[in-house]
Protein backbone atom coordinates (compact mmCIF):
# COMPACT_ATOMS: atom_id res chain seq x y z
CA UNK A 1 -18.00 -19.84 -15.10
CA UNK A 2 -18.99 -22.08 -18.04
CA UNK A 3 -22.19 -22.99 -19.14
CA UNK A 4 -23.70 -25.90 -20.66
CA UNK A 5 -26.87 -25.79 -22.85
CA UNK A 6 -29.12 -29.00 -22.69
CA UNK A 7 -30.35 -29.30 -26.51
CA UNK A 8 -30.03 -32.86 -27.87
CA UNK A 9 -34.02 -34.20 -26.96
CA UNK A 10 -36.19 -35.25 -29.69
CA UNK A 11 -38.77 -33.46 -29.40
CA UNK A 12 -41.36 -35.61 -29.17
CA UNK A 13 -44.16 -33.99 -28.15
CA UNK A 14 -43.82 -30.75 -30.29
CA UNK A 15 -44.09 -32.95 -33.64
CA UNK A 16 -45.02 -32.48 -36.10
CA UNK A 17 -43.07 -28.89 -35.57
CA UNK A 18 -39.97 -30.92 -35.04
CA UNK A 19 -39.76 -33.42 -37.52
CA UNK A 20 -37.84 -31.47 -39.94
CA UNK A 21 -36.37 -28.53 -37.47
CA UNK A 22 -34.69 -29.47 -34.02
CA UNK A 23 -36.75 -28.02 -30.80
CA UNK A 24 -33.84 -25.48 -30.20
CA UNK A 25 -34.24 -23.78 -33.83
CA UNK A 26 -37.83 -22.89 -33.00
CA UNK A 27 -38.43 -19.67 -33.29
CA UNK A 28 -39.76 -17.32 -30.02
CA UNK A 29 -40.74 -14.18 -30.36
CA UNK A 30 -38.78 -13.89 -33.79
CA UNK A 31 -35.48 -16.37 -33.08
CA UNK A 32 -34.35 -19.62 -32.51
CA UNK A 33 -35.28 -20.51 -28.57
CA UNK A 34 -31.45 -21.57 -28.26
CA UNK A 35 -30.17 -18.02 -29.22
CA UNK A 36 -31.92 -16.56 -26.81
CA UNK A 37 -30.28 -18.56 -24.37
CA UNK A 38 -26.87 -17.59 -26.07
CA UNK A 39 -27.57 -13.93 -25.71
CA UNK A 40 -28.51 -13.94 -22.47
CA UNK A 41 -25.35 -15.75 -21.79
CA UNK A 42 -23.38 -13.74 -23.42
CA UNK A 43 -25.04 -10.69 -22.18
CA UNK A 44 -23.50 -11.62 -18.49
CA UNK A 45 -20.16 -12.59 -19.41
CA UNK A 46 -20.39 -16.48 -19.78
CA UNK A 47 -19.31 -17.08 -23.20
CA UNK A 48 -17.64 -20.48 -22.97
CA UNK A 49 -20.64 -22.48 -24.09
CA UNK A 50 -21.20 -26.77 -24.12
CA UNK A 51 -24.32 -27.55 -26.19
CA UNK A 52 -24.91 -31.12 -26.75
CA UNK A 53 -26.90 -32.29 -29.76
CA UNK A 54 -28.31 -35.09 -31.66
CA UNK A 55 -31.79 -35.12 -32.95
CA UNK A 56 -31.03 -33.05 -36.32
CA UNK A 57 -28.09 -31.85 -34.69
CA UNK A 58 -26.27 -30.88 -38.18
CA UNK A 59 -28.91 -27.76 -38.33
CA UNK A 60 -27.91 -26.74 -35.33
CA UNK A 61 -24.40 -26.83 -35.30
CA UNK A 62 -24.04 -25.27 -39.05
CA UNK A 63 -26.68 -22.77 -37.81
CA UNK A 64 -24.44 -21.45 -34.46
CA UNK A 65 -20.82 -22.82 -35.82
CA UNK A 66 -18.31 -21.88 -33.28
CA UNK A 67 -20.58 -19.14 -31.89
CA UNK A 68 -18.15 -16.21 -32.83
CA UNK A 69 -20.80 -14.08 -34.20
CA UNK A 70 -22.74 -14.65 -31.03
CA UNK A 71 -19.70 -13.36 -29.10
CA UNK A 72 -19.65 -16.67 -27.58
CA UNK A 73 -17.35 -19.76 -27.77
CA UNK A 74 -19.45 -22.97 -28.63
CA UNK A 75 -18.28 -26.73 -27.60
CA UNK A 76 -20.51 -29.13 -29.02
CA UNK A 77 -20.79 -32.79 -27.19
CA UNK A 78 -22.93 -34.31 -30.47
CA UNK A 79 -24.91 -37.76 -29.17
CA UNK A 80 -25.17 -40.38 -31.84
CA UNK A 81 -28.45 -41.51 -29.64
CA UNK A 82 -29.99 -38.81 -26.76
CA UNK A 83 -28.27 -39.63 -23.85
CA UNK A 84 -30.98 -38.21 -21.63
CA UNK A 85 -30.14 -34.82 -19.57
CA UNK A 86 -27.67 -37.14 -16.78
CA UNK A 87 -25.77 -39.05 -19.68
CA UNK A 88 -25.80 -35.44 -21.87
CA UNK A 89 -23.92 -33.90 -19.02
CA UNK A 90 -21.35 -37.08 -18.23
CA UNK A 91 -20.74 -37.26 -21.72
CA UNK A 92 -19.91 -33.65 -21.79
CA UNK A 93 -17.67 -32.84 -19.06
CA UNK A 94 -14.19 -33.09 -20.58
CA UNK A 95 -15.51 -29.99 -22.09
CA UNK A 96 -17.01 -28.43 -18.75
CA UNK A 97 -13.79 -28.44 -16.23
CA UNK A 98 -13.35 -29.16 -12.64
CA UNK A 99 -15.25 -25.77 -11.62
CA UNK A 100 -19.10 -25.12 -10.68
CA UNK A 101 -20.83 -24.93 -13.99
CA UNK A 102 -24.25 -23.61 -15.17
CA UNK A 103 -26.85 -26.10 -16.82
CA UNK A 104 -29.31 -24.67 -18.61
CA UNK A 105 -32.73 -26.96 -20.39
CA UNK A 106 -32.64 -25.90 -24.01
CA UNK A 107 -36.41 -26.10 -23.95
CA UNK A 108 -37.49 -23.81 -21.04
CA UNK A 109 -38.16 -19.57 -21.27
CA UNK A 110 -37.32 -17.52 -18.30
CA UNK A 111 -36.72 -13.94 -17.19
CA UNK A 112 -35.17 -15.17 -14.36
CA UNK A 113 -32.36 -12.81 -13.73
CA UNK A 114 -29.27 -14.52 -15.26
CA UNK A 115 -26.66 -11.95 -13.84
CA UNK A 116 -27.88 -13.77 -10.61
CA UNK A 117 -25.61 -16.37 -11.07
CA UNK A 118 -22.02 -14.73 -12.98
CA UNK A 119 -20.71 -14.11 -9.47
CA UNK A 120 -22.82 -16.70 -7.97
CA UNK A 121 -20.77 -18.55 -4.79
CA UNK A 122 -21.69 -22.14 -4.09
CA UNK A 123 -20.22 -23.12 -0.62
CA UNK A 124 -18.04 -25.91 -0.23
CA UNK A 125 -20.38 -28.11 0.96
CA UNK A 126 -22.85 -28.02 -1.32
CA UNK A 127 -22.92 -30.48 -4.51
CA UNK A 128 -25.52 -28.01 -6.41
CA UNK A 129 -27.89 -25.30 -6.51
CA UNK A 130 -31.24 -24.99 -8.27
CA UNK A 131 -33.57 -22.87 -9.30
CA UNK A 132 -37.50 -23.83 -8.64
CA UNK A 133 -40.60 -22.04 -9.98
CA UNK A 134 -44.44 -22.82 -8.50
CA UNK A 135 -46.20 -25.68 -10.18
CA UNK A 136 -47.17 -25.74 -13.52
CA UNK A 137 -50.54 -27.61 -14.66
CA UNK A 138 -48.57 -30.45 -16.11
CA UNK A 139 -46.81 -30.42 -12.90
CA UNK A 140 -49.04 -30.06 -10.15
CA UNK A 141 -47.62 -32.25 -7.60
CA UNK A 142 -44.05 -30.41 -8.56
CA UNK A 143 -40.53 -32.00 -7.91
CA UNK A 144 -38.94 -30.57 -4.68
CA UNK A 145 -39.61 -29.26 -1.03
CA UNK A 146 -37.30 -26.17 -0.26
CA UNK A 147 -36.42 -25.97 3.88
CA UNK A 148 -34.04 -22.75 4.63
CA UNK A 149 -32.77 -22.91 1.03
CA UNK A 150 -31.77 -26.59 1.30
CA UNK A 151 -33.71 -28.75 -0.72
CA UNK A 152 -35.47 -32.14 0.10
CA UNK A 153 -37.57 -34.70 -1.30
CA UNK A 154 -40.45 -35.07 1.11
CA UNK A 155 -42.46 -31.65 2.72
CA UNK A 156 -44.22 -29.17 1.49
CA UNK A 157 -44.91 -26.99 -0.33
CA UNK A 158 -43.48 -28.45 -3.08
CA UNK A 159 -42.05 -26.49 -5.96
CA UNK A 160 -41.12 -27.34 -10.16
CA UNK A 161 -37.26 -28.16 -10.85
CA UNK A 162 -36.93 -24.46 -13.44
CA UNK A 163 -34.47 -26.43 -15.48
CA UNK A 164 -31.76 -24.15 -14.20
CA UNK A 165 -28.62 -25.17 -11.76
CA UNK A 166 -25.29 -24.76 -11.08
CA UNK A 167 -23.92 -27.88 -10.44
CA UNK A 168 -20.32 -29.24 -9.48
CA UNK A 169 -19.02 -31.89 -11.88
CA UNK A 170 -18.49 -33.98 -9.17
CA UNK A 171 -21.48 -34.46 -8.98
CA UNK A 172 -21.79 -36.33 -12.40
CA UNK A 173 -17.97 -37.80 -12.48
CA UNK A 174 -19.23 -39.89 -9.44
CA UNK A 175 -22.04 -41.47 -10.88
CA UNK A 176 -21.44 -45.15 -11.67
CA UNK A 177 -23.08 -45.37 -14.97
CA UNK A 178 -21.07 -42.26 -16.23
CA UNK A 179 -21.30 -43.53 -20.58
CA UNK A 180 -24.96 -44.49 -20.17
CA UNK A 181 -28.21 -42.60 -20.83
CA UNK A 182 -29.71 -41.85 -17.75
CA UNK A 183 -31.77 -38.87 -16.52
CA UNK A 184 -30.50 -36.17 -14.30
CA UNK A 185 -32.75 -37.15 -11.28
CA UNK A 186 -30.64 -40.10 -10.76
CA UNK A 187 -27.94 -37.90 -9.67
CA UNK A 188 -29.76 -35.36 -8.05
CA UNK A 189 -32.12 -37.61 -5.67
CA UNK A 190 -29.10 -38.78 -3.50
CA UNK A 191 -27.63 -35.35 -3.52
CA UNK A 192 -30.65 -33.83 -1.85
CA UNK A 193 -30.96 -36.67 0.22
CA UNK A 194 -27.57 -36.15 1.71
CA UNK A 195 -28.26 -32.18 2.21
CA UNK A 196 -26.10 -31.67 -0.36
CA UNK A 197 -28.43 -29.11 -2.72
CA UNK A 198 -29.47 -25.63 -2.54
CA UNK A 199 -32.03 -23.89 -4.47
CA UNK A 200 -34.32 -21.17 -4.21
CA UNK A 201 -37.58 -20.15 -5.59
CA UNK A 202 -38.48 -18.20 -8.57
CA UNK A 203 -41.88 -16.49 -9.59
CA UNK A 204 -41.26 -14.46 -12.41
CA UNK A 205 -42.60 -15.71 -16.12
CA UNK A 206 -40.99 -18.99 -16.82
CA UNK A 207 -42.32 -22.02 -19.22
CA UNK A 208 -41.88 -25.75 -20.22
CA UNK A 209 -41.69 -25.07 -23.91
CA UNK A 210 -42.45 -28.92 -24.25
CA UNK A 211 -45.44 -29.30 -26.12
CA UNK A 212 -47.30 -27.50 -29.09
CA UNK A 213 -49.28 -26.16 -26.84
CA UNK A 214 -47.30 -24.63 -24.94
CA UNK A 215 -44.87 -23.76 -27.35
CA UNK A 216 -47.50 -21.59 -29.18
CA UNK A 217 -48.85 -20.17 -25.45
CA UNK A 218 -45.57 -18.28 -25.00
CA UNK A 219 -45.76 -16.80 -28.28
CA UNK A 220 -48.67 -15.64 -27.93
CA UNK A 221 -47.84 -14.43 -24.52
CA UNK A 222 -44.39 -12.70 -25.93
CA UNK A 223 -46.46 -11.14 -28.64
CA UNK A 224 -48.40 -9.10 -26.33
């Protein structure tokens, strides 16, 4: 299985932090959040990487070149403007194959079990899986209702898209706005509508490292 690595946002919110370093070459707990993502990758056996970039994406690319000493291989899909996560992914898939792939959101911190997934079997009629967590306080209305591991958009309770999924990239290929920047909801809305998506809940530590806020939260919190 491949994975892809979502890390070409601007950062907005965590200025002034990002201004002069890209959100994935913040440190946590002592390195770059996108290493840690690496690692744990690599630590499972999925070391063909695609990591798109664009905000400052020179630092990141000179920083993890071809990923050899992460015992990884590294694609990069560089954005001349952020295509948003749907675009990101469309943009990328030459890279990505015709198998299920994992997508991973540069910006979010998990213990979620990644060895969960190496041998991880999505059945043939499923478009997707992903992997929910309980509200957050920025989130409290959360994204998705979960019914016998099939997702939908109405019900309750409702639960926080984790920012990991395996998806099919047939999922994507289909979408008729393939080159454009669009947001990965587009794509995933009429999927779940159609029963086509999985998921399963998660309530281990996991966090939204979106804001400075937050971003200095789960250092704190990894410090302990």
């Amino acid at each position: 299985m491949k994975a892809m690595i979502l890390a070409a946002g601007l950062g907005k919110r965590l200025r002034p932090l990002t201004e002069t370093t890209p959100k994935p070459l913040l440190e946590v707990a002592g390195k770059p959040l996108l290493q840690h993502h690496i690692e744990r990758l690599a630590a499972i056996g999925i070391t063909e990487l695609v990591i798109n970039t664009s905000w400052l994406a020179e630092q990141i690319e000179d920083y993890f070149g071809d990923g050899t000493e992460l015992s990884v291989s590294i694609s990069w899909s560089r954005e001349s403007q952020p295509l948003e996560t749907g675009g990101g992914i469309a943009k990328a898939l030459p890279m990505l194959g015709d198998q299920p792939f994992l997508l991973v959101n540069g910006d979010i911190w998990t213990d979620f079990p990644l060895h969960r997934v190496s041998d991880f079997y999505l059945a043939p009629e499923l478009s997707g899986w992903l992997l929910l967590v309980p509200n957050p306080d920025h989130n409290p209305a959360g994204d998705f209702a979960l019914t016998d591991h099939r997702l939908s958009l109405d019900g309750s309770p409702r639960y926080t898209f984790s920012g990991l999924s395996i998806l099919r990239p047939q999922l994507i290929a289909g979408h008729p706005f393939k080159c454009a920047s669009f947001p990965l909801r587009d794509i995933l809305q009429p999927a779940i509508k159609s029963n086509l998506m999985a998921g399963e809940v998660y309530t281990g530590d996991w966090c939204d490292v979106g804001t400075v806020e937050r971003y200095q939260e789960l250092n704190r919190y990894l410090q302990k």
